[in-house]
C-alpha atoms as a PDB file:
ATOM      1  CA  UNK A   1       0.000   0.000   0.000  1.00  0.00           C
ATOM      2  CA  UNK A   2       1.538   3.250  -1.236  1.00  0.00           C
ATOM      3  CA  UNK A   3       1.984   6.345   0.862  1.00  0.00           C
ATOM      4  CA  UNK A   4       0.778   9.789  -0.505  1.00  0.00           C
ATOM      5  CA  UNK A   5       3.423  12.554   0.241  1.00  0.00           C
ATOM      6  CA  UNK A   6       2.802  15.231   2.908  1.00  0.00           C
ATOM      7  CA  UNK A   7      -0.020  13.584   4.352  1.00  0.00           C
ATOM      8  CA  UNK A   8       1.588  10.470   6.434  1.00  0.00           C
ATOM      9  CA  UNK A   9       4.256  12.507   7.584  1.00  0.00           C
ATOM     10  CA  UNK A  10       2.188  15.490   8.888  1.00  0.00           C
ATOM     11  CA  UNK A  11       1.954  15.361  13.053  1.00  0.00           C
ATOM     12  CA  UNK A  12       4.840  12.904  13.092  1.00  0.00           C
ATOM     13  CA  UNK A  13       5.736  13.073  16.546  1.00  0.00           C
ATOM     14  CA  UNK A  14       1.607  13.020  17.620  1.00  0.00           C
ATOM     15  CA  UNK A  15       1.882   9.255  15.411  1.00  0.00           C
ATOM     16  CA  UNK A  16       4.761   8.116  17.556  1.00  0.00           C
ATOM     17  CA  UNK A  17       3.922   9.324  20.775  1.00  0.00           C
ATOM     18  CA  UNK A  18       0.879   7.541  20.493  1.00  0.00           C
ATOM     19  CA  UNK A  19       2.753   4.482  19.478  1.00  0.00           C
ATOM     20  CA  UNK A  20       5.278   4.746  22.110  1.00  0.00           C
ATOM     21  CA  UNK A  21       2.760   5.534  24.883  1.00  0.00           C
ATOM     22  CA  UNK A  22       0.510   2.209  23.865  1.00  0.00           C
ATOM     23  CA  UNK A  23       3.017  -0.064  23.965  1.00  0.00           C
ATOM     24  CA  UNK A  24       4.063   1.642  27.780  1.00  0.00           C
ATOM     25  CA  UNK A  25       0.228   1.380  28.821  1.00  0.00           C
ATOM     26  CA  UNK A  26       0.003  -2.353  27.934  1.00  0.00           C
ATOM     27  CA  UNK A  27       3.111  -3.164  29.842  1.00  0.00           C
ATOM     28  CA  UNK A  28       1.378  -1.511  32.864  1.00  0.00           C
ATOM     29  CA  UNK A  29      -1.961  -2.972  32.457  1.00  0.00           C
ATOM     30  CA  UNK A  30      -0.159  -6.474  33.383  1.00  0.00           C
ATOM     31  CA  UNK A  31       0.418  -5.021  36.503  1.00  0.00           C
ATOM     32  CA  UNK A  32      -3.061  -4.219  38.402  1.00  0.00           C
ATOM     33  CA  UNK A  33      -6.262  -3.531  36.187  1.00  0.00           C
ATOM     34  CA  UNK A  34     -10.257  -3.278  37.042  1.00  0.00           C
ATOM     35  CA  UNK A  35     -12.960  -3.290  34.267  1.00  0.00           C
ATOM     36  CA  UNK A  36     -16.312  -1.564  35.725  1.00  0.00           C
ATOM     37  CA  UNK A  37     -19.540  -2.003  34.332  1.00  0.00           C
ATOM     38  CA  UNK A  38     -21.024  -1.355  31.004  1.00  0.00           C
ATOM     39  CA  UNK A  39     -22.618   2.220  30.564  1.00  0.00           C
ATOM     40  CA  UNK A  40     -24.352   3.363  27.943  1.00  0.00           C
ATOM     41  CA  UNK A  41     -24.384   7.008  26.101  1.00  0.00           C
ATOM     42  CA  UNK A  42     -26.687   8.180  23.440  1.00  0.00           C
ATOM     43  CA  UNK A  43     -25.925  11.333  21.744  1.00  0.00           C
ATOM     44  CA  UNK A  44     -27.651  13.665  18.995  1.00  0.00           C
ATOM     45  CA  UNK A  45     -25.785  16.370  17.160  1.00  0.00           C
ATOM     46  CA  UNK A  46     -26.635  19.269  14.181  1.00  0.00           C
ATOM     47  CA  UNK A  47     -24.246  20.386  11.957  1.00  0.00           C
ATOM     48  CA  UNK A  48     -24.345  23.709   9.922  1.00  0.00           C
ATOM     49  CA  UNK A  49     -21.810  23.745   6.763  1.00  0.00           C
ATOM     50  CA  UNK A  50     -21.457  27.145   5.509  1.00  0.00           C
ATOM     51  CA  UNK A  51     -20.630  28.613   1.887  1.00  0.00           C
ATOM     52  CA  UNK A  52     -16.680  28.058   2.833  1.00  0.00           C
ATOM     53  CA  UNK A  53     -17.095  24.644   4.272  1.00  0.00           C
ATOM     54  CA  UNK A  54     -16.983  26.198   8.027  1.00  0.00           C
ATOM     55  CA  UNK A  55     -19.486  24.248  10.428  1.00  0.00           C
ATOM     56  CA  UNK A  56     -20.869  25.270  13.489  1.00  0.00           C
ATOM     57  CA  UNK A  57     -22.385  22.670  15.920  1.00  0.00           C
ATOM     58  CA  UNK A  58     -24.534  21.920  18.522  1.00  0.00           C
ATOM     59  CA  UNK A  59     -24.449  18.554  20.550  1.00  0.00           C
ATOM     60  CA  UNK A  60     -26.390  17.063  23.346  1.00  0.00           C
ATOM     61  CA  UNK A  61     -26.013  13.909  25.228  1.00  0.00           C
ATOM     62  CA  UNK A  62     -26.938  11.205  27.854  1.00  0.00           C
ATOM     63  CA  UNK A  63     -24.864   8.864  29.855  1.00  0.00           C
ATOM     64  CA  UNK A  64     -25.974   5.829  32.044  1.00  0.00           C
ATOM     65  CA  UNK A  65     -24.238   3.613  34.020  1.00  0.00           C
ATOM     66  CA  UNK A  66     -25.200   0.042  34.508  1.00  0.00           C
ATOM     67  CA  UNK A  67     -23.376  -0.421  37.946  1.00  0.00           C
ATOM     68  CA  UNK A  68     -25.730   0.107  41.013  1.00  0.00           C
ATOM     69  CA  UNK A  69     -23.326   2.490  42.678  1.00  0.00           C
ATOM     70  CA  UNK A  70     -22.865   4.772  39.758  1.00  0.00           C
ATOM     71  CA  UNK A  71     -26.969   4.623  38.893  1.00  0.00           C
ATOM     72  CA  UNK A  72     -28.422   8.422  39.942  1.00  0.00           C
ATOM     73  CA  UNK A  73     -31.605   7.946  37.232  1.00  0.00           C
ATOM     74  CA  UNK A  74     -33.751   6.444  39.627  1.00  0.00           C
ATOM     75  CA  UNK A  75     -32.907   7.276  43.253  1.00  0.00           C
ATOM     76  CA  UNK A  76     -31.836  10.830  44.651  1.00  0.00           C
ATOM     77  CA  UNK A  77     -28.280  11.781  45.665  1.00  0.00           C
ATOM     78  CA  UNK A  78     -26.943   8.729  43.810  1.00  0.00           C
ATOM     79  CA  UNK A  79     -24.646   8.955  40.964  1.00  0.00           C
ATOM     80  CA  UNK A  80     -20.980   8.939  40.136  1.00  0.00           C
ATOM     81  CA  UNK A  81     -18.089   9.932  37.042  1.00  0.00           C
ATOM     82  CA  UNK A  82     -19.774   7.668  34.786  1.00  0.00           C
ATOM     83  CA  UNK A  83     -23.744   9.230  35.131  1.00  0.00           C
ATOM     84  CA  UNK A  84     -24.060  12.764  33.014  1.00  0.00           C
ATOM     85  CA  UNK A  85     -25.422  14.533  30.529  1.00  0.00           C
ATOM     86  CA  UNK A  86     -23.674  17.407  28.654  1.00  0.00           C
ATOM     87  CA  UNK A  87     -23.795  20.301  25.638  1.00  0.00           C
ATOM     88  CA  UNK A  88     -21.213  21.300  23.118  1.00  0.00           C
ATOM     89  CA  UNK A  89     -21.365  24.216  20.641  1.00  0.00           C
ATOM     90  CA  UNK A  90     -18.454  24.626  18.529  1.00  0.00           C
ATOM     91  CA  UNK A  91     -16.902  26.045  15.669  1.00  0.00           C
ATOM     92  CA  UNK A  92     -14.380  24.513  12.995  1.00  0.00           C
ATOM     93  CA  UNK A  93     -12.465  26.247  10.289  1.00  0.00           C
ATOM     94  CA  UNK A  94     -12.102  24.566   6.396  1.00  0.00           C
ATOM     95  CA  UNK A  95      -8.391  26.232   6.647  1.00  0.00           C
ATOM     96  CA  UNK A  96      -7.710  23.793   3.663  1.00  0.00           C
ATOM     97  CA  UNK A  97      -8.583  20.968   2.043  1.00  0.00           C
ATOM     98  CA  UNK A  98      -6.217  19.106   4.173  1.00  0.00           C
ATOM     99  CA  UNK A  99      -6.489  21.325   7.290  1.00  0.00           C
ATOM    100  CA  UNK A 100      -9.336  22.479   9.917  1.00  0.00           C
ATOM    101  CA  UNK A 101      -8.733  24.244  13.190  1.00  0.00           C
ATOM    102  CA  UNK A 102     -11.568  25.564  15.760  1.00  0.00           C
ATOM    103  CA  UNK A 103     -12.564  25.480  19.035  1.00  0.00           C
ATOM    104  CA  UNK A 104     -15.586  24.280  22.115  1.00  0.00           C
ATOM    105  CA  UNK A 105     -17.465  24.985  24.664  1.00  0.00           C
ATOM    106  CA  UNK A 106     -18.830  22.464  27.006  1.00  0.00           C
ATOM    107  CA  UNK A 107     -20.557  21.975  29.884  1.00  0.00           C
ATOM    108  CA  UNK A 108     -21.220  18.505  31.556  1.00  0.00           C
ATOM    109  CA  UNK A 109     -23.507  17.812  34.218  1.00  0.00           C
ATOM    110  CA  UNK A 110     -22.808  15.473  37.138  1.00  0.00           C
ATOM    111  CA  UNK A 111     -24.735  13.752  40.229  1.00  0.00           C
ATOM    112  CA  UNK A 112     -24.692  16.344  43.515  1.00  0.00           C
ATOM    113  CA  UNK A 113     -24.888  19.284  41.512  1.00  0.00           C
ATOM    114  CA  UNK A 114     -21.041  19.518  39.787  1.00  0.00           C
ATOM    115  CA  UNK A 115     -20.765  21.024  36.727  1.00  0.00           C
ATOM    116  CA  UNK A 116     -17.287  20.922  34.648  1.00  0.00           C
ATOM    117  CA  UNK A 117     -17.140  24.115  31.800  1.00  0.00           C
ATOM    118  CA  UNK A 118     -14.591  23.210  29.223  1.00  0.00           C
ATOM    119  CA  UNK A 119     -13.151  25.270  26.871  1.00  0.00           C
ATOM    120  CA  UNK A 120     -10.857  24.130  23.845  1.00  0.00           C
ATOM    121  CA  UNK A 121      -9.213  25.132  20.469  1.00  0.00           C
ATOM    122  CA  UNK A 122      -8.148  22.064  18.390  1.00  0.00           C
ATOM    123  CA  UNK A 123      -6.250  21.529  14.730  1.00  0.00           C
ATOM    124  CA  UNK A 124      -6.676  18.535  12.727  1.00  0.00           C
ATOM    125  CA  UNK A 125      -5.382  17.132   9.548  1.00  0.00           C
ATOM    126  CA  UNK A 126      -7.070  14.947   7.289  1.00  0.00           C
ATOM    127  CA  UNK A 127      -4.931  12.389   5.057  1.00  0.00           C
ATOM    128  CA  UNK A 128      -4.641   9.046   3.173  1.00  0.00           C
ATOM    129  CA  UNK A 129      -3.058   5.832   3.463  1.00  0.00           C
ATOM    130  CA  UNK A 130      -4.296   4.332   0.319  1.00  0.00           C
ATOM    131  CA  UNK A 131      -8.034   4.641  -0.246  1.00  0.00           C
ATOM    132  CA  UNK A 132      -8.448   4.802   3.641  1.00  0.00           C
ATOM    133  CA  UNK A 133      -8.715   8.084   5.671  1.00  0.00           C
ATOM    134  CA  UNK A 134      -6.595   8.690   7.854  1.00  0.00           C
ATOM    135  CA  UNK A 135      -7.120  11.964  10.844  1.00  0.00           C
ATOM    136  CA  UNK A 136      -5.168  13.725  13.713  1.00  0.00           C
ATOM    137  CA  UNK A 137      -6.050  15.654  15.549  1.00  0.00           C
ATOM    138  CA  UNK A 138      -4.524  17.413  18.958  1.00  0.00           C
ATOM    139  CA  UNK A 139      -6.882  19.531  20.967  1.00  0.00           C
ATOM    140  CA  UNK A 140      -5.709  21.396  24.274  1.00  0.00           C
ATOM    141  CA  UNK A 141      -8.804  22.585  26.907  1.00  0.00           C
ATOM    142  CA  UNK A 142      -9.080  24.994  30.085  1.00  0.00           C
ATOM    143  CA  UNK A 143     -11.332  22.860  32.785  1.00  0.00           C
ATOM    144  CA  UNK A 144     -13.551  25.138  35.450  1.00  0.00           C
ATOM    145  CA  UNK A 145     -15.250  22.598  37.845  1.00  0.00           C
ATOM    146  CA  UNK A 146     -18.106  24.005  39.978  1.00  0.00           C
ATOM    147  CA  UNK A 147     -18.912  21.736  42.409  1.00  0.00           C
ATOM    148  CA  UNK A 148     -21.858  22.422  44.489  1.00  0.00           C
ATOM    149  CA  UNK A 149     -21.108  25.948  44.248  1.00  0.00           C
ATOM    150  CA  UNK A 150     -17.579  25.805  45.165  1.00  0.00           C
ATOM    151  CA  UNK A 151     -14.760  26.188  42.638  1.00  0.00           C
ATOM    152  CA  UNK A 152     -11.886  23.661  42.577  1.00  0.00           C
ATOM    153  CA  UNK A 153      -8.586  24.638  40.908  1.00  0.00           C
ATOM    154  CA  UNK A 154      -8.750  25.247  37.103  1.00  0.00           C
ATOM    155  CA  UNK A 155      -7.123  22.250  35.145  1.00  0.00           C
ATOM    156  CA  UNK A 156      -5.541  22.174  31.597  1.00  0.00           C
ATOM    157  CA  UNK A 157      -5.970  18.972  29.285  1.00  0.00           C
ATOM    158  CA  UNK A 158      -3.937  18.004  26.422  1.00  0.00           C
ATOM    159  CA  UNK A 159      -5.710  15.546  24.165  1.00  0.00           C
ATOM    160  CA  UNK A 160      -4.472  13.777  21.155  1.00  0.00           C
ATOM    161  CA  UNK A 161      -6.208  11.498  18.498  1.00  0.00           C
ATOM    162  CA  UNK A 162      -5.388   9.468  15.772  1.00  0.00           C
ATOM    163  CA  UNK A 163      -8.778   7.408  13.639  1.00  0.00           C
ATOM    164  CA  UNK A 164      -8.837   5.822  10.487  1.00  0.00           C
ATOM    165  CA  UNK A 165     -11.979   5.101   7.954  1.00  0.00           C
ATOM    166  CA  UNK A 166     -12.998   4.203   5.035  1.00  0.00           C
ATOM    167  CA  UNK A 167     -16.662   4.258   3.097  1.00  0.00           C
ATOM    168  CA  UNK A 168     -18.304   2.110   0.968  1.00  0.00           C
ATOM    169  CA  UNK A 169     -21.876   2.626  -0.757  1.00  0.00           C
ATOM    170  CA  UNK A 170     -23.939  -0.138  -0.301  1.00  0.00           C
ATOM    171  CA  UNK A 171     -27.190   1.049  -2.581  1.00  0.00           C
ATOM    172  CA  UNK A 172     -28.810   4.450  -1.332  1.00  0.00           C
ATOM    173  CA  UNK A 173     -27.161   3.846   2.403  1.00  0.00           C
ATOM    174  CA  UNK A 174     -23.013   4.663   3.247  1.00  0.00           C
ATOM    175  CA  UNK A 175     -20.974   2.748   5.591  1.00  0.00           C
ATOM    176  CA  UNK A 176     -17.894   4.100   7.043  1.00  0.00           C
ATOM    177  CA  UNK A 177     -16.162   2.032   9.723  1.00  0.00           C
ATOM    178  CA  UNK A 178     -14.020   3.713  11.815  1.00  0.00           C
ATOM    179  CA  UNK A 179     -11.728   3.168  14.428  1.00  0.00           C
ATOM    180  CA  UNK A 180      -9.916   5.958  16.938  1.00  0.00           C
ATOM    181  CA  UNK A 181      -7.355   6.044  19.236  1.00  0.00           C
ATOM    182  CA  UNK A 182      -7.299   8.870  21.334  1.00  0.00           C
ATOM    183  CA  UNK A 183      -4.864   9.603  24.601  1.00  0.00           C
ATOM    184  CA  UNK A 184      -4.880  12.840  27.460  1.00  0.00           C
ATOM    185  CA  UNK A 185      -3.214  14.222  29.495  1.00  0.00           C
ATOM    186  CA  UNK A 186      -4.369  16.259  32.810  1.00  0.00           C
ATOM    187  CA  UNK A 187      -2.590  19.727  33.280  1.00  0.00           C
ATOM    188  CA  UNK A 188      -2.138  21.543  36.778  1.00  0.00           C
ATOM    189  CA  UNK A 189      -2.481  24.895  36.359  1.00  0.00           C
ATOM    190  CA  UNK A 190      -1.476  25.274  40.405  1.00  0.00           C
ATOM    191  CA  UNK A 191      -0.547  23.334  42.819  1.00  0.00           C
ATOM    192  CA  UNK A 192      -2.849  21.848  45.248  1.00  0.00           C
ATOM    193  CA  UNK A 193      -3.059  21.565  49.002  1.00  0.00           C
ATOM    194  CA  UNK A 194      -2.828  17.795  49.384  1.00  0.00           C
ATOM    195  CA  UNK A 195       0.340  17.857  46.159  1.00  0.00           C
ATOM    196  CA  UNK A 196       2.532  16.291  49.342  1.00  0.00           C
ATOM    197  CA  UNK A 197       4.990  13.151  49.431  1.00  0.00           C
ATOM    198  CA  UNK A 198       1.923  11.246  50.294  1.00  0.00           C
ATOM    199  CA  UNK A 199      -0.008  12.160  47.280  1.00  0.00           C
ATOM    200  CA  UNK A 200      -0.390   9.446  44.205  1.00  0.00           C
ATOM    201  CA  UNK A 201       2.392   9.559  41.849  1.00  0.00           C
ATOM    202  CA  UNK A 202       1.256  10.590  38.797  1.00  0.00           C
ATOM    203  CA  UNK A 203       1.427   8.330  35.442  1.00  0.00           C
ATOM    204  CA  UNK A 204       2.604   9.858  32.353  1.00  0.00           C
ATOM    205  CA  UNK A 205      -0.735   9.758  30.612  1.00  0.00           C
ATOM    206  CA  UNK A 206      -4.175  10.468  32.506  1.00  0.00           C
ATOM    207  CA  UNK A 207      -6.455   8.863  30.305  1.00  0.00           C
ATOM    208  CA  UNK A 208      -6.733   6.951  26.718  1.00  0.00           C
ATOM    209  CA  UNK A 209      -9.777   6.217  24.673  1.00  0.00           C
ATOM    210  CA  UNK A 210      -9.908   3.084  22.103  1.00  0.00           C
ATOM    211  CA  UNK A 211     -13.191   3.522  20.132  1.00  0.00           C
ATOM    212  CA  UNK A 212     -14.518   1.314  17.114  1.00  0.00           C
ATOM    213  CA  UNK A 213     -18.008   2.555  15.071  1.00  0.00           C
ATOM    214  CA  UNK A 214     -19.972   2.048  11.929  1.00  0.00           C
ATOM    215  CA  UNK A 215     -21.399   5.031  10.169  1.00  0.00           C
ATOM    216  CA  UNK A 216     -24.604   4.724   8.548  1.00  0.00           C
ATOM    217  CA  UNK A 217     -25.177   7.454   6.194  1.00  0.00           C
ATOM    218  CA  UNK A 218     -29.062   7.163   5.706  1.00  0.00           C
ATOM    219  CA  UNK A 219     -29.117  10.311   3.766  1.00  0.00           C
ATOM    220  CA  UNK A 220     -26.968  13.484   2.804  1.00  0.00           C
ATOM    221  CA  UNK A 221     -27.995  14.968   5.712  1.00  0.00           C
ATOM    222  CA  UNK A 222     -29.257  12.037   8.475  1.00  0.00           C
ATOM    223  CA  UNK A 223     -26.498   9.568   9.854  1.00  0.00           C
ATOM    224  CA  UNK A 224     -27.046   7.053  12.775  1.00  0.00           C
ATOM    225  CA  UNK A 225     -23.439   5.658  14.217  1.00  0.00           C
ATOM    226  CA  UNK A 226     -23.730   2.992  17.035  1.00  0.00           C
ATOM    227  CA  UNK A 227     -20.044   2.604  18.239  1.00  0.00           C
ATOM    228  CA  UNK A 228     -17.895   0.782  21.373  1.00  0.00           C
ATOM    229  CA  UNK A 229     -15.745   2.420  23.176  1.00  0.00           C
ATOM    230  CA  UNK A 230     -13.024   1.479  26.244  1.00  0.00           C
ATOM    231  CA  UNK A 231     -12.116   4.304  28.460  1.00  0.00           C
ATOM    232  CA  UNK A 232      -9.126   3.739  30.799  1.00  0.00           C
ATOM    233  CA  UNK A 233      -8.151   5.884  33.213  1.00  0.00           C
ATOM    234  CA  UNK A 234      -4.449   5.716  34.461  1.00  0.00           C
ATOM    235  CA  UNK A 235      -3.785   6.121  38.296  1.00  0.00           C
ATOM    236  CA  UNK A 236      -1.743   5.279  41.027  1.00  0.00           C
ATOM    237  CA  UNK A 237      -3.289   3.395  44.046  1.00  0.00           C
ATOM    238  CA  UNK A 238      -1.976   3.702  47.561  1.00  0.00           C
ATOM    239  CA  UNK A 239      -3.121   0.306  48.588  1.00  0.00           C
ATOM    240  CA  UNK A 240      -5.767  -0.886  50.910  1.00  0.00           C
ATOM    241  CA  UNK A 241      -6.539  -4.197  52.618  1.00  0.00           C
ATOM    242  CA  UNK A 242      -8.805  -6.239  54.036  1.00  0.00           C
ATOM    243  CA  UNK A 243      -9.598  -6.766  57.473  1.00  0.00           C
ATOM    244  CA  UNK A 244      -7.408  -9.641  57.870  1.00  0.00           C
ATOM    245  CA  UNK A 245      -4.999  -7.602  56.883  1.00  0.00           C
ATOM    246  CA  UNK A 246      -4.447  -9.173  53.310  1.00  0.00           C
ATOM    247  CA  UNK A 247      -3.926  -6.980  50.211  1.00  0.00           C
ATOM    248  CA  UNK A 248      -7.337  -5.838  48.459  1.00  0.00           C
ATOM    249  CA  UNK A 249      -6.152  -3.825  45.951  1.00  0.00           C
ATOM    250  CA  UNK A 250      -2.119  -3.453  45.659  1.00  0.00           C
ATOM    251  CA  UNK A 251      -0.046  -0.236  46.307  1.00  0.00           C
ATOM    252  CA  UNK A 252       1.637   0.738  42.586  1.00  0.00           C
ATOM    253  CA  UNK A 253       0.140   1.540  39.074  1.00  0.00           C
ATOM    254  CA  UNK A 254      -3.218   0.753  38.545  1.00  0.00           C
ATOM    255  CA  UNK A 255      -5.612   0.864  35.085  1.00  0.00           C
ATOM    256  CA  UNK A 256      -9.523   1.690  35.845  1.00  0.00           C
ATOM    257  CA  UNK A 257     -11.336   0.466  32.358  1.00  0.00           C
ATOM    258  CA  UNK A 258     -14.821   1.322  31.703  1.00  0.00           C
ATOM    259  CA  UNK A 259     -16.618  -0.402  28.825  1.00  0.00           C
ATOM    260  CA  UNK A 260     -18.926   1.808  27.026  1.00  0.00           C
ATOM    261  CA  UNK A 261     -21.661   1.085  23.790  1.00  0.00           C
ATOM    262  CA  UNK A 262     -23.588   4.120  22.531  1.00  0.00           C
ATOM    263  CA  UNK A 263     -25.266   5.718  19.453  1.00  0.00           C
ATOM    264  CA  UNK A 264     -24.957   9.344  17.757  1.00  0.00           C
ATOM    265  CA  UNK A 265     -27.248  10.710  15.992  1.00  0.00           C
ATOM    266  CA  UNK A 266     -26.222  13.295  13.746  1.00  0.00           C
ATOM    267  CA  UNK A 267     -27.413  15.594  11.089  1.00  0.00           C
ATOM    268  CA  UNK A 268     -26.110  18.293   8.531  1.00  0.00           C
ATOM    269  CA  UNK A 269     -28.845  21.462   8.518  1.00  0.00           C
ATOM    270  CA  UNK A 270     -29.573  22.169   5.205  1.00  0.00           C
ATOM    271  CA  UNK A 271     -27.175  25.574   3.860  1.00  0.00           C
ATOM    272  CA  UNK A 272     -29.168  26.180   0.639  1.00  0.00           C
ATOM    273  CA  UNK A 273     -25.859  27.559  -0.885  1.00  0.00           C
ATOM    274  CA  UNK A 274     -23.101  25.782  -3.028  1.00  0.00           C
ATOM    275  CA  UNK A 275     -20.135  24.550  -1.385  1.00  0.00           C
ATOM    276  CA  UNK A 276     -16.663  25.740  -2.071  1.00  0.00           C
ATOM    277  CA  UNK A 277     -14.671  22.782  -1.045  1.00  0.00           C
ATOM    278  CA  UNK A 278     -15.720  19.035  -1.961  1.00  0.00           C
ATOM    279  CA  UNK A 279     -13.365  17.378   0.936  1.00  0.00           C
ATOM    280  CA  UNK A 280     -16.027  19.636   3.624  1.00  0.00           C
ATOM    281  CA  UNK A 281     -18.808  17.036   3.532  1.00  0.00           C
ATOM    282  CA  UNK A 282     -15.981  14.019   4.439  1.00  0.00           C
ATOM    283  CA  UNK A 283     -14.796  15.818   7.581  1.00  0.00           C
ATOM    284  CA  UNK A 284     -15.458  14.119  11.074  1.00  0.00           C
ATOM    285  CA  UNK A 285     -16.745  17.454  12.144  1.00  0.00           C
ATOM    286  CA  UNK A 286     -16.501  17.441  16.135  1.00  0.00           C
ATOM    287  CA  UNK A 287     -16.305  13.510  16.272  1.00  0.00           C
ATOM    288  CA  UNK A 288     -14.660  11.627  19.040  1.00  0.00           C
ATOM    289  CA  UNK A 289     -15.701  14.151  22.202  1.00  0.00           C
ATOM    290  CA  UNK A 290     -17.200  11.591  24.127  1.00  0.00           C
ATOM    291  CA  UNK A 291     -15.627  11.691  27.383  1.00  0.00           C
END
């Protein structure tokens, strides 16, 4: 399979950091893992291409948990990091056929009143490997948390993704399998009260998300994508025991996983004006924000 020029190469070191950091994160997941329960998301977003190809956007979206202790749908004060909702407006610039930059605001809503405002600017390059597609994209975010009225120290986030997909037309309907890699990493903008030599140590990368989906392209306009997705989260554990005093869950590096199946819904509002640039309809506008 045959390389094109300039678009392989683009982002090299994003390409082989990610390698690198995989191949680091499996040798650590040998050491202490936990899977949690399955939760499920289901998300609906409209698009708005303009003349040049720019798109806004507007994105909602529900999360459930399946575990008991996480479950705040059906029981006050319940809840935990894996029960939300959350909206996302946005805006992304066609800079090129190749190139789109923009940026998002966000604001999720968690159990006992916390809400986390997020605000980002991302670029992204779109290229080939052959007759598949293949996208980076690096995205860096400001993180407010409000939590029941009080604010905790402002966090940065550095967030970088790699996907590949191709399409085939099967009759009227278009499917475009697609597979993303995506890893972050948590940014102290200050130093907190409990940063002492009893504090975790903190892993090189804070989170990674491996996600597989299959577009359906009903129409121009109307897609439906249901999708998998594993979200590990990479911490340190100080170690607890039982009350016999054997180990319960060992003192070291430790991998939380959390198994995730959803569906997006998502569809282009119609512009009623020519576009400029053909490569604007192929663009994953906004994909892959599921946190």
């Amino acid at each position: 399979m045959r390389l094109k020029s300039n678009n392989f190469c683009s982002f090299p070191l994003l390409t082989a950091l990610l390698l690198l950091t995989t191949g680091a994160l499996h040798h650590a997941a040998a050491q202490s893992k936990a899977t949690g329960d399955w939760s499920a998301i289901l998300g609906g977003q409209a698009n708005y291409l303009s003349k040049r190809d720019n798109a806004f956007l507007l994105r909602g979206q529900l999360e459930r948990s399946f575990e008991t202790d996480f479950n705040a749908l059906d029981k006050e004060g319940g809840g935990g990091q894996l029960q939300n909702a959350s909206v996302l407006i946005g805006y992304e610039w066609l800079l090129s056929d190749r190139w789109t930059g923009g940026f998002i605001e966000k604001v999720r809503f968690d159990p006992y009143s916390t809400r986390t405002f997020s605000t980002g600017g991302f670029l992204r390059h779109c290229g080939h490997i052959g007759s598949v597609q293949f996208r980076k994209r690096a995205l860096v975010e400001h993180v407010v948390v409000d939590d029941m009225g009080e604010h905790q120290p402002n966090t940065g986030r550095a967030r970088f993704r790699v996907d590949f997909d191709r399409t085939w037309q099967v009759g009227s309907i278009g499917l475009r399998p697609r597979i993303a890699y995506e890893i972050q990493f948590d940014i102290a903008l200050r130093k907190t009260e409990d940063a002492g030599v009893d504090a975790p140590e903190k892993r090189a990368v804070d989170r990674a998300y491996l996600r597989a989906e299959l577009a359906l392209d009903l129409t121009d306009r109307l897609s439906v994508v249901p999708y998998v997705l594993r979200r590990t989260e990479f911490t340190t554990a100080v170690g607890t025991f039982n009350e016999d005093g054997s180990v319960q869950v060992p003192k070291g590096p430790r991998n939380l996983r959390y198994p995730t199946v959803g569906v997006d819904l998502r569809f282009t509002l119609p512009s009623g004006q020519p576009h400029s640039h053909t490569v604007g309809r192929e663009l994953p506008t906004f994909e892959g924000y599921q946190d």
